[in-house]
PDB file of N, CA and C in Angstrom:
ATOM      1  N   UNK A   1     -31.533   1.872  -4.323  1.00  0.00           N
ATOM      2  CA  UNK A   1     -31.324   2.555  -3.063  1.00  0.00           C
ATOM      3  C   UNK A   1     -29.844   2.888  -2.932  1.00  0.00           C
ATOM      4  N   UNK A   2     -29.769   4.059  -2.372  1.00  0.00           N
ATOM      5  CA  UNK A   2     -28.197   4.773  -2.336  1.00  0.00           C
ATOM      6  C   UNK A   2     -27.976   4.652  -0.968  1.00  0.00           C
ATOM      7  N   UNK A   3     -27.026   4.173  -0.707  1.00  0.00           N
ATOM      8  CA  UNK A   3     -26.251   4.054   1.245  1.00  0.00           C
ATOM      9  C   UNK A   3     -24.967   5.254   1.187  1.00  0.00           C
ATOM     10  N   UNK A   4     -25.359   5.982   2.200  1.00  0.00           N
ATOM     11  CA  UNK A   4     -24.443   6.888   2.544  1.00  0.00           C
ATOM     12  C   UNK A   4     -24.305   6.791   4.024  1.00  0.00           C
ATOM     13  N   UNK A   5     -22.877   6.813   4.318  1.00  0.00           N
ATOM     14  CA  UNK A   5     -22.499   6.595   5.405  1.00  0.00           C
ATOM     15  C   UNK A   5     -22.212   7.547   6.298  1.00  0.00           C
ATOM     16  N   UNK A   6     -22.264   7.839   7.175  1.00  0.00           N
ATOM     17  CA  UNK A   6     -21.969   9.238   8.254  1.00  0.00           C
ATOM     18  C   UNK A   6     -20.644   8.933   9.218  1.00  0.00           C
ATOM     19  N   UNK A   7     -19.853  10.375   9.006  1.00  0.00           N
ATOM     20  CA  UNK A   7     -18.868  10.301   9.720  1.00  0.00           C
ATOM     21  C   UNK A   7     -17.503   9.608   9.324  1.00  0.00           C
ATOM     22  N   UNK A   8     -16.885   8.592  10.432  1.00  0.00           N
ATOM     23  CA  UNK A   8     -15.874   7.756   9.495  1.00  0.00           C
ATOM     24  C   UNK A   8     -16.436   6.521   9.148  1.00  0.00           C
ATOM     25  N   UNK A   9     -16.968   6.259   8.926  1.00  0.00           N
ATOM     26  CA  UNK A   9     -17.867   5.331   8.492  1.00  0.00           C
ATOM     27  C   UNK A   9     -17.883   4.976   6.827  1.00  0.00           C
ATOM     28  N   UNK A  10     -17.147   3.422   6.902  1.00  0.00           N
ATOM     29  CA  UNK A  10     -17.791   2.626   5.385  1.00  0.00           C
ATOM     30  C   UNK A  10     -18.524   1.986   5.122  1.00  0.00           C
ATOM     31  N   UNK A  11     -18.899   1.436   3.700  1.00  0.00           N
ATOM     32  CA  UNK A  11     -19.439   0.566   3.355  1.00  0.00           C
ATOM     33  C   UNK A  11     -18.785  -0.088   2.497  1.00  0.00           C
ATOM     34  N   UNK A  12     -18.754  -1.533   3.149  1.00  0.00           N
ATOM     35  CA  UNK A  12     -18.067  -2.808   2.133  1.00  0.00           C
ATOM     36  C   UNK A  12     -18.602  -3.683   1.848  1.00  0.00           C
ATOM     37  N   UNK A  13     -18.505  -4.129   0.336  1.00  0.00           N
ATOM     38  CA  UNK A  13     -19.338  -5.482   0.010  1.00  0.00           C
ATOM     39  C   UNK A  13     -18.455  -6.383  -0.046  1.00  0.00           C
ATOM     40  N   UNK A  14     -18.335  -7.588   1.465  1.00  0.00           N
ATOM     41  CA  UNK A  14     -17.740  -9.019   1.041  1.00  0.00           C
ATOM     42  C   UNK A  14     -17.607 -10.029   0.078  1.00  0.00           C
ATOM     43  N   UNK A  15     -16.451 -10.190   0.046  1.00  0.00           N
ATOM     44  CA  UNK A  15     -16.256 -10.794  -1.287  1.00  0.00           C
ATOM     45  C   UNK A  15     -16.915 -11.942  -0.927  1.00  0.00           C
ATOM     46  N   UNK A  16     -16.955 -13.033  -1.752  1.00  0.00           N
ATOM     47  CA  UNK A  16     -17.649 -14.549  -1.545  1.00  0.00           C
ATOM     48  C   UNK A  16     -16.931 -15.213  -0.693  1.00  0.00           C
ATOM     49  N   UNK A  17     -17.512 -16.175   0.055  1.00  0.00           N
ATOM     50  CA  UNK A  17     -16.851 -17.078   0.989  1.00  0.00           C
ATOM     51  C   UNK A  17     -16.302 -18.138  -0.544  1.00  0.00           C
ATOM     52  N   UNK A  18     -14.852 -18.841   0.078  1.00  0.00           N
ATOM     53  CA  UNK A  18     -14.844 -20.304  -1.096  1.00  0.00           C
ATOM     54  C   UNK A  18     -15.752 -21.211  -1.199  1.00  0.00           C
ATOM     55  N   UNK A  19     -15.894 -21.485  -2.297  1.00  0.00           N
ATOM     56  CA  UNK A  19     -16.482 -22.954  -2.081  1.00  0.00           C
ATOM     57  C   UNK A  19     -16.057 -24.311  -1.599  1.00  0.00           C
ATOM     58  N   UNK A  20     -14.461 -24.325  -2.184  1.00  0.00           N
ATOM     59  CA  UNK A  20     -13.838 -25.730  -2.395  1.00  0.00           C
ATOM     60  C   UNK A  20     -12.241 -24.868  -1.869  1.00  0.00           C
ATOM     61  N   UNK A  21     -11.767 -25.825  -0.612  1.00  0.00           N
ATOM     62  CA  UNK A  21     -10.693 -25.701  -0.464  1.00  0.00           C
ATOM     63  C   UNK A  21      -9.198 -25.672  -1.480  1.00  0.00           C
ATOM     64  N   UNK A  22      -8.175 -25.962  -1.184  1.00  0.00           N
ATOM     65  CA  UNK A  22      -7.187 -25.625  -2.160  1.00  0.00           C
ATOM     66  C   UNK A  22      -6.715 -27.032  -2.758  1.00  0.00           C
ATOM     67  N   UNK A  23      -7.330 -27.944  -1.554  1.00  0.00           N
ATOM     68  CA  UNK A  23      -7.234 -29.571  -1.999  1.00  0.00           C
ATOM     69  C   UNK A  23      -8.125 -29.694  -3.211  1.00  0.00           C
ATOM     70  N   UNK A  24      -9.227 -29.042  -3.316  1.00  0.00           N
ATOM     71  CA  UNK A  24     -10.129 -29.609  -4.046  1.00  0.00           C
ATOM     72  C   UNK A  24     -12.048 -29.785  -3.100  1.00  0.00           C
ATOM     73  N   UNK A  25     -11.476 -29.615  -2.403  1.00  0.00           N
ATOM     74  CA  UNK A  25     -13.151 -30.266  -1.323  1.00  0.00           C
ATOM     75  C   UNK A  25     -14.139 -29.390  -1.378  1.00  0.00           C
ATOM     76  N   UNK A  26     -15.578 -29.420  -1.917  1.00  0.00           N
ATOM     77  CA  UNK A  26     -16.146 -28.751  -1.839  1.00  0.00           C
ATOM     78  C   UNK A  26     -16.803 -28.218  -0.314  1.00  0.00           C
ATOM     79  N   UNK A  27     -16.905 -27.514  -0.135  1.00  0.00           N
ATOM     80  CA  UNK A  27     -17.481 -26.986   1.215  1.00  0.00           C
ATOM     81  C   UNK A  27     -18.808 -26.644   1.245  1.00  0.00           C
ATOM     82  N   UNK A  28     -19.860 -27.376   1.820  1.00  0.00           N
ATOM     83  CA  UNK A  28     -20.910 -26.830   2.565  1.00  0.00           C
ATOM     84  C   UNK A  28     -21.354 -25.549   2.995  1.00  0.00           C
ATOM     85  N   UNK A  29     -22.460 -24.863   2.728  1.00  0.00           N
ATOM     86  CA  UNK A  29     -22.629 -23.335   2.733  1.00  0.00           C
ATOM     87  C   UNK A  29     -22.084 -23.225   4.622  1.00  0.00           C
ATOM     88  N   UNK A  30     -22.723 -24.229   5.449  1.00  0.00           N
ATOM     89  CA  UNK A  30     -22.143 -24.174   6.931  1.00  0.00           C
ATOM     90  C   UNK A  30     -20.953 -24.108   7.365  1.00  0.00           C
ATOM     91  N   UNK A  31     -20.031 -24.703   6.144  1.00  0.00           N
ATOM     92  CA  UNK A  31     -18.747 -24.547   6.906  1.00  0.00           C
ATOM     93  C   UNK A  31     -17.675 -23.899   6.051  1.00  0.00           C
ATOM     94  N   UNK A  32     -18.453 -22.975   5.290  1.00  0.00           N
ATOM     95  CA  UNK A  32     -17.834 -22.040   4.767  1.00  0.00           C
ATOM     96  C   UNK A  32     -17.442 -20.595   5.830  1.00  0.00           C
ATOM     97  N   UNK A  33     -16.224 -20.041   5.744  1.00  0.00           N
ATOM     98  CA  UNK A  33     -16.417 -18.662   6.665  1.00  0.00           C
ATOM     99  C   UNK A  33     -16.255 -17.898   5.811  1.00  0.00           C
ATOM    100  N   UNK A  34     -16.588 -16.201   6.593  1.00  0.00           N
ATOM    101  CA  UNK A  34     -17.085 -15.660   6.124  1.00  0.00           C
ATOM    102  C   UNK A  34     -15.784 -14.605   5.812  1.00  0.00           C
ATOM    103  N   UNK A  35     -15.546 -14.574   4.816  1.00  0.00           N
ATOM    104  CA  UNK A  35     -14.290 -13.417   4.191  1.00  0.00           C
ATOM    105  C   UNK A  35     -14.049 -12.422   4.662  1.00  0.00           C
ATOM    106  N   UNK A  36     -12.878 -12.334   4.805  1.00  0.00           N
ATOM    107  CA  UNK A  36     -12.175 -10.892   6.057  1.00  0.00           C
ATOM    108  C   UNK A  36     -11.540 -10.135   4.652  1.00  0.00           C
ATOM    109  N   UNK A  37     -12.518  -9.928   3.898  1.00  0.00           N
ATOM    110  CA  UNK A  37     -12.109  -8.843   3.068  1.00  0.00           C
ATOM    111  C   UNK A  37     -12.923  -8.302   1.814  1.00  0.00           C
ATOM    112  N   UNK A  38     -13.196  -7.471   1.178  1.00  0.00           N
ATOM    113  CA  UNK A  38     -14.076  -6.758   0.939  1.00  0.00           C
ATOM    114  C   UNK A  38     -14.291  -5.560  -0.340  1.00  0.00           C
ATOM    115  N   UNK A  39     -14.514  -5.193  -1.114  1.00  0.00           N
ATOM    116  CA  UNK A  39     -14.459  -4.121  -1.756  1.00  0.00           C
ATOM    117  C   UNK A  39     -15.285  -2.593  -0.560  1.00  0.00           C
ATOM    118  N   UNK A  40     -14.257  -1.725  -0.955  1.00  0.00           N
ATOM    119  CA  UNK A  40     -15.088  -0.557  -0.322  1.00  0.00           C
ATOM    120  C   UNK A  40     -16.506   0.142  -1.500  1.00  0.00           C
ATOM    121  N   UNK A  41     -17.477   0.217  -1.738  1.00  0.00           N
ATOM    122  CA  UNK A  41     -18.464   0.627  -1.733  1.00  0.00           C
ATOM    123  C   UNK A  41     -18.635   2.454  -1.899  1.00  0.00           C
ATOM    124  N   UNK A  42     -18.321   3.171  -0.641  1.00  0.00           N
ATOM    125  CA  UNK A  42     -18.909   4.266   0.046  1.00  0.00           C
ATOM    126  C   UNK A  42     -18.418   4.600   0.736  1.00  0.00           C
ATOM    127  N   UNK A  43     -17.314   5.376   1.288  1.00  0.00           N
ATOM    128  CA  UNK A  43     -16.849   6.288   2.347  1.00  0.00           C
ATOM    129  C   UNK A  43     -17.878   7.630   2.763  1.00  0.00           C
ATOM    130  N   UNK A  44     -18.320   7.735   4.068  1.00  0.00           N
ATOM    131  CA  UNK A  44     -18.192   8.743   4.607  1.00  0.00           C
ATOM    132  C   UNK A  44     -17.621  10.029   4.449  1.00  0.00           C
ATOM    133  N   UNK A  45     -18.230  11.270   5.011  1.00  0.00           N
ATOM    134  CA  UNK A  45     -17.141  12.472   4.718  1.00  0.00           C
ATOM    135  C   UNK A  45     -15.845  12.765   5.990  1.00  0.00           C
ATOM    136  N   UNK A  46     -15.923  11.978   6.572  1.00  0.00           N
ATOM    137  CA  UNK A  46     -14.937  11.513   7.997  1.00  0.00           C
ATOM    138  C   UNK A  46     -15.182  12.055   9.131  1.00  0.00           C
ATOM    139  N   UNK A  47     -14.724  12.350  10.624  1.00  0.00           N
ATOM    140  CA  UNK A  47     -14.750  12.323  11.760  1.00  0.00           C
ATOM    141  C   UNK A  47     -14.174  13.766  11.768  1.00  0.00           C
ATOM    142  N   UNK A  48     -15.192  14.496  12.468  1.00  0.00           N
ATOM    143  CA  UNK A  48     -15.342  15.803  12.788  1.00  0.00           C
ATOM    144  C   UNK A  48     -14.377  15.907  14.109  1.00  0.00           C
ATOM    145  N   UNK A  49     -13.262  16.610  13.587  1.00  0.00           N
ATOM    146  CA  UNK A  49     -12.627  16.992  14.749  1.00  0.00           C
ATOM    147  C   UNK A  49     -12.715  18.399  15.668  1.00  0.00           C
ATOM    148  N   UNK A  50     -12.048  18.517  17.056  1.00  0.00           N
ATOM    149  CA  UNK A  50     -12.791  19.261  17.485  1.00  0.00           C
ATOM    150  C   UNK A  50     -12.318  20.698  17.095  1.00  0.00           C
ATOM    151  N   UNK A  51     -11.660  21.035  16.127  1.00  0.00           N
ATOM    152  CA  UNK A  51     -11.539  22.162  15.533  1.00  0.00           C
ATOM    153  C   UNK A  51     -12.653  22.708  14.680  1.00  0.00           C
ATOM    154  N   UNK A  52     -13.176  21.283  14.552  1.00  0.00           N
ATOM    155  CA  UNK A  52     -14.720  21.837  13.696  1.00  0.00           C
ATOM    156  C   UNK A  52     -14.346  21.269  11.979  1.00  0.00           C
ATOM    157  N   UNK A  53     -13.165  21.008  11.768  1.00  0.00           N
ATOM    158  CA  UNK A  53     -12.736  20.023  10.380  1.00  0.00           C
ATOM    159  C   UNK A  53     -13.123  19.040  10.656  1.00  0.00           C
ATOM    160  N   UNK A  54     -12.895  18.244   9.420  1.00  0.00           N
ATOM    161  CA  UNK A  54     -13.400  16.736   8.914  1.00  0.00           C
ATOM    162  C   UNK A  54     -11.268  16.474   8.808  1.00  0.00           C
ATOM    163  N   UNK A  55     -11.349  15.239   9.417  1.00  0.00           N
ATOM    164  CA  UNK A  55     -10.366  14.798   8.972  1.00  0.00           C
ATOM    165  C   UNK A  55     -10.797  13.721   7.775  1.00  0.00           C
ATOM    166  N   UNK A  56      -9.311  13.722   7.169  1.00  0.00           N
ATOM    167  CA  UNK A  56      -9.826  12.755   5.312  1.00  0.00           C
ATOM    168  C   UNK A  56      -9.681  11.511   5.628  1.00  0.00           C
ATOM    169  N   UNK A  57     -10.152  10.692   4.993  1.00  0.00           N
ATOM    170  CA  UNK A  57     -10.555   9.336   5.359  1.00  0.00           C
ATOM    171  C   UNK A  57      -9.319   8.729   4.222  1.00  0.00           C
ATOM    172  N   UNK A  58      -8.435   7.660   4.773  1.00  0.00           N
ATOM    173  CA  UNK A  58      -7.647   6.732   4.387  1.00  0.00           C
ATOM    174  C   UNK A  58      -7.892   5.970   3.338  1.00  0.00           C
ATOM    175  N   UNK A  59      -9.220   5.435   3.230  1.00  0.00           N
ATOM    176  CA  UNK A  59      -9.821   4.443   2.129  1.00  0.00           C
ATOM    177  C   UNK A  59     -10.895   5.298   1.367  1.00  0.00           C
ATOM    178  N   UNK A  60     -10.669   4.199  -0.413  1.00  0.00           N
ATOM    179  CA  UNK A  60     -11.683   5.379  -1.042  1.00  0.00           C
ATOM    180  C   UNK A  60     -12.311   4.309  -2.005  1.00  0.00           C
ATOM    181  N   UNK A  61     -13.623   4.898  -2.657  1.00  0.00           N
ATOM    182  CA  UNK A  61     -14.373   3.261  -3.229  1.00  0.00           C
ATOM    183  C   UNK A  61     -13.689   2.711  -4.586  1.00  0.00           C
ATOM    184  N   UNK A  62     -14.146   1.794  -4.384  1.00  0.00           N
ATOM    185  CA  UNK A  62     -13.281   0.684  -5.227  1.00  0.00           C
ATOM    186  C   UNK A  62     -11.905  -0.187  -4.417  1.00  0.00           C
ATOM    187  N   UNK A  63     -11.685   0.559  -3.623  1.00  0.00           N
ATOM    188  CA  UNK A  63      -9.968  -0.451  -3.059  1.00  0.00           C
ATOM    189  C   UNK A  63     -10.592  -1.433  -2.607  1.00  0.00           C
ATOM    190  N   UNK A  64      -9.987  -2.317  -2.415  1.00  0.00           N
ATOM    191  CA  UNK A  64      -9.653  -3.557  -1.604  1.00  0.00           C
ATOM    192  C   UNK A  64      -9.544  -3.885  -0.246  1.00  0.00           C
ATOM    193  N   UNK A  65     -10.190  -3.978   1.173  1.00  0.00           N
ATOM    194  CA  UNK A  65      -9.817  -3.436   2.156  1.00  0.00           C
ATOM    195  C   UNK A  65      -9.864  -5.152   2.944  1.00  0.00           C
ATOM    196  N   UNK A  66      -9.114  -5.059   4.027  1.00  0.00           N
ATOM    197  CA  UNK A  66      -8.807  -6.414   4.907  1.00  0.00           C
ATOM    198  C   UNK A  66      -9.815  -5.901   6.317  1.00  0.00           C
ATOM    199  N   UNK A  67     -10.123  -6.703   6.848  1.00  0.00           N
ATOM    200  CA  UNK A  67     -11.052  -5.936   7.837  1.00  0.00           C
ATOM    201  C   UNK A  67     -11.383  -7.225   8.974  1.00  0.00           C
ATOM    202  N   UNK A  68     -11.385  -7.160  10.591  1.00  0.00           N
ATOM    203  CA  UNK A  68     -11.229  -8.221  11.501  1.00  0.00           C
ATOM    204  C   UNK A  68     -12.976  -8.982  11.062  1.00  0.00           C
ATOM    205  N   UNK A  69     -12.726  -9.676  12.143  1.00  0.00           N
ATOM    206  CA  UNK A  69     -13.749 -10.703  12.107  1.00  0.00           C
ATOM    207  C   UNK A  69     -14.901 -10.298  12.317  1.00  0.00           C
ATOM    208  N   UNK A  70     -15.016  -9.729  13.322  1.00  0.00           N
ATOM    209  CA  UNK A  70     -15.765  -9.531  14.539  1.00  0.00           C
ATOM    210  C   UNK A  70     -16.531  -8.212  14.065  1.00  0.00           C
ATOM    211  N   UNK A  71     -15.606  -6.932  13.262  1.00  0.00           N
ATOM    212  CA  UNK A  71     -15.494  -6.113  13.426  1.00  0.00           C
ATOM    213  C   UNK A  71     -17.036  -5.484  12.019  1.00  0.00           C
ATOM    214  N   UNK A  72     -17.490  -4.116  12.615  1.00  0.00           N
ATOM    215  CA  UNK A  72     -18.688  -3.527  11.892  1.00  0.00           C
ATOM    216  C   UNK A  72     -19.903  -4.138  11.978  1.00  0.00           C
ATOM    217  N   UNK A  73     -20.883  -3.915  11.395  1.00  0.00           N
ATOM    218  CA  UNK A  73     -22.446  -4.040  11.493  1.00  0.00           C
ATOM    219  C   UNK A  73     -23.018  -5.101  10.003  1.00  0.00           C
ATOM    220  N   UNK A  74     -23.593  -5.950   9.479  1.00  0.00           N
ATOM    221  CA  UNK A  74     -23.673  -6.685   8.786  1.00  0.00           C
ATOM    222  C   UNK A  74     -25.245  -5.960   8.544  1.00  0.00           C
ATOM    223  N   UNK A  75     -25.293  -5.799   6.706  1.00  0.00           N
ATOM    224  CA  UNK A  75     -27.006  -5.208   7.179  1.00  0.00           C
ATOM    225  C   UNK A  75     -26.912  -5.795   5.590  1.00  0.00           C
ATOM    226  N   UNK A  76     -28.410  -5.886   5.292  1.00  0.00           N
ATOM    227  CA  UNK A  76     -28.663  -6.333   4.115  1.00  0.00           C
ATOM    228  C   UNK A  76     -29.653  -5.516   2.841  1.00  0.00           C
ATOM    229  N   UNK A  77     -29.516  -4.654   1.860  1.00  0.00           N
ATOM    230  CA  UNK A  77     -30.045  -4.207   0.872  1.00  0.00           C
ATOM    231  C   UNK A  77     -30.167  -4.646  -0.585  1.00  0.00           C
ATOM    232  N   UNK A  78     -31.440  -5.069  -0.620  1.00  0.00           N
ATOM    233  CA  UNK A  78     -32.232  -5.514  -1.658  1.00  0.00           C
ATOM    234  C   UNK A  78     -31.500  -6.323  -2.098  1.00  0.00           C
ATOM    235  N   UNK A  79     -31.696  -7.357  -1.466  1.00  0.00           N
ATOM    236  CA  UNK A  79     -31.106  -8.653  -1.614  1.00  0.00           C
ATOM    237  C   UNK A  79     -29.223  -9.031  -1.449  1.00  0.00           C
ATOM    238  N   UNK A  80     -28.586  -7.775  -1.617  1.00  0.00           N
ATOM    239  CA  UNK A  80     -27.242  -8.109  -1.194  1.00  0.00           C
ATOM    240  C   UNK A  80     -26.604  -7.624   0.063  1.00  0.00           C
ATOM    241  N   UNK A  81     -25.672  -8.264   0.622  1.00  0.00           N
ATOM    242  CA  UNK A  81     -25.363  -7.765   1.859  1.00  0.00           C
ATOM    243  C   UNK A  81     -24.189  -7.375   1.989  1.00  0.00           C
ATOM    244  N   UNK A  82     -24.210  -6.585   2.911  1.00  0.00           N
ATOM    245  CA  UNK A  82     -22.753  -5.215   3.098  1.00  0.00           C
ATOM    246  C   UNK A  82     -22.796  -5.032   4.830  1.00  0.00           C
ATOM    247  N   UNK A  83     -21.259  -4.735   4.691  1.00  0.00           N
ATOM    248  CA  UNK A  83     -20.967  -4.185   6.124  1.00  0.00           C
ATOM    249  C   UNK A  83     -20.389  -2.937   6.304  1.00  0.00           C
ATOM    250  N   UNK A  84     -21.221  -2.228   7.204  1.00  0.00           N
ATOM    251  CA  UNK A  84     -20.870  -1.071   7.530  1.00  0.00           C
ATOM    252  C   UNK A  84     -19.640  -0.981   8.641  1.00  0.00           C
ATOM    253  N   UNK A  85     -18.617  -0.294   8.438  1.00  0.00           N
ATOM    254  CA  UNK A  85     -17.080  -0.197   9.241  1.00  0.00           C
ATOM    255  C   UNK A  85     -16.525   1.188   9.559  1.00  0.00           C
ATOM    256  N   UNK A  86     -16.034   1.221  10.721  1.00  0.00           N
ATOM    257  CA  UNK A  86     -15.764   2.380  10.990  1.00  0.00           C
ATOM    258  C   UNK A  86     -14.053   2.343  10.277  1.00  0.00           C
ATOM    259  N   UNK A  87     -13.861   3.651  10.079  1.00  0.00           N
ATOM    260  CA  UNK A  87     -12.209   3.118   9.425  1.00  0.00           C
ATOM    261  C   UNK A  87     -11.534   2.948   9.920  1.00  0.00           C
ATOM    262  N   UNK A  88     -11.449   2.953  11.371  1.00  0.00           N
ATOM    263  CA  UNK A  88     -10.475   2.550  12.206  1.00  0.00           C
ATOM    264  C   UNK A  88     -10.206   0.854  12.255  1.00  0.00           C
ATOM    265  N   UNK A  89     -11.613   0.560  11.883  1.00  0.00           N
ATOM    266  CA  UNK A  89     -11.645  -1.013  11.681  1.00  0.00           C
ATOM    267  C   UNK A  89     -11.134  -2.012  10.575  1.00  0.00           C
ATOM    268  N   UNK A  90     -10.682  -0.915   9.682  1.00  0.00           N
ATOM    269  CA  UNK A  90      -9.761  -1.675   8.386  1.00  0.00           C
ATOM    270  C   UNK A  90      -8.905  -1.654   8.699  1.00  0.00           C
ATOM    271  N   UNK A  91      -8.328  -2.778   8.490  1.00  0.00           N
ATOM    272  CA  UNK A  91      -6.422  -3.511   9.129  1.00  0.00           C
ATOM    273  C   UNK A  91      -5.901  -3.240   8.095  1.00  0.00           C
ATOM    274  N   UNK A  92      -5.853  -3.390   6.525  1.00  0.00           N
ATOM    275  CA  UNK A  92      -4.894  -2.811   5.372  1.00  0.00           C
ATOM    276  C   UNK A  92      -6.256  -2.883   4.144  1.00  0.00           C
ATOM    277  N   UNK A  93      -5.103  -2.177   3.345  1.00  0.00           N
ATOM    278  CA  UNK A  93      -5.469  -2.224   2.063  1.00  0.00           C
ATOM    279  C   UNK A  93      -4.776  -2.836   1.085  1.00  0.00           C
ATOM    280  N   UNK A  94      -5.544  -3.836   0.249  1.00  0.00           N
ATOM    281  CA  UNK A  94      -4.864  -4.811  -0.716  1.00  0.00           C
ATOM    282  C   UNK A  94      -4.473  -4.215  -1.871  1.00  0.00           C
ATOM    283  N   UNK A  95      -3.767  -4.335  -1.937  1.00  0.00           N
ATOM    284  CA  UNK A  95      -3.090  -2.818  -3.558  1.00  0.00           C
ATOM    285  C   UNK A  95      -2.664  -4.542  -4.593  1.00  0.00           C
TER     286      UNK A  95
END
């Protein structure tokens, strides 16, 4: 299945939560959190401005992107899961 995104709209696949802190401790799938960062996937063709253009979208697939907590839609395809983000919702890019 192919995900295409509309508008400014991405798709990112989260990287893995850790397992084991930096001490050494392994962590419990419960008290693991959940990674504020991501490979981009899928860009959108961007946000139709009202001139009737597409403005170009900032991020492109393959980068590295940092992205809030809270922030985009969590959805799940065939067995792996991705979050959909508007690009306003990526805080940087990890170069």
């Amino acid at each position: 299945m192919k995900l295409v995104p509309l508008e400014d709209r991405i798709v990112v696949k989260p990287k893995e939560a850790e397992e084991k802190t930096a001490g050494g401790i392994v962590l419990p799938d419960t008290a693991r959190e959940k990674p504020l960062m991501g490979t981009v996937i899928a860009v959108g063709p961007g946000k139709l401005l009202d001139n009737g253009t597409r403005a170009a979208m900032s991020v492109k697939p393959d980068e590295v992107v940092l992205y809030g907590r809270y922030g985009g839609s969590d959805i799940e395809i065939d067995g792996v899961e991705y979050k959909i983000l508007r690009e306003s919702e990526v805080l940087g890019i990890v170069e």
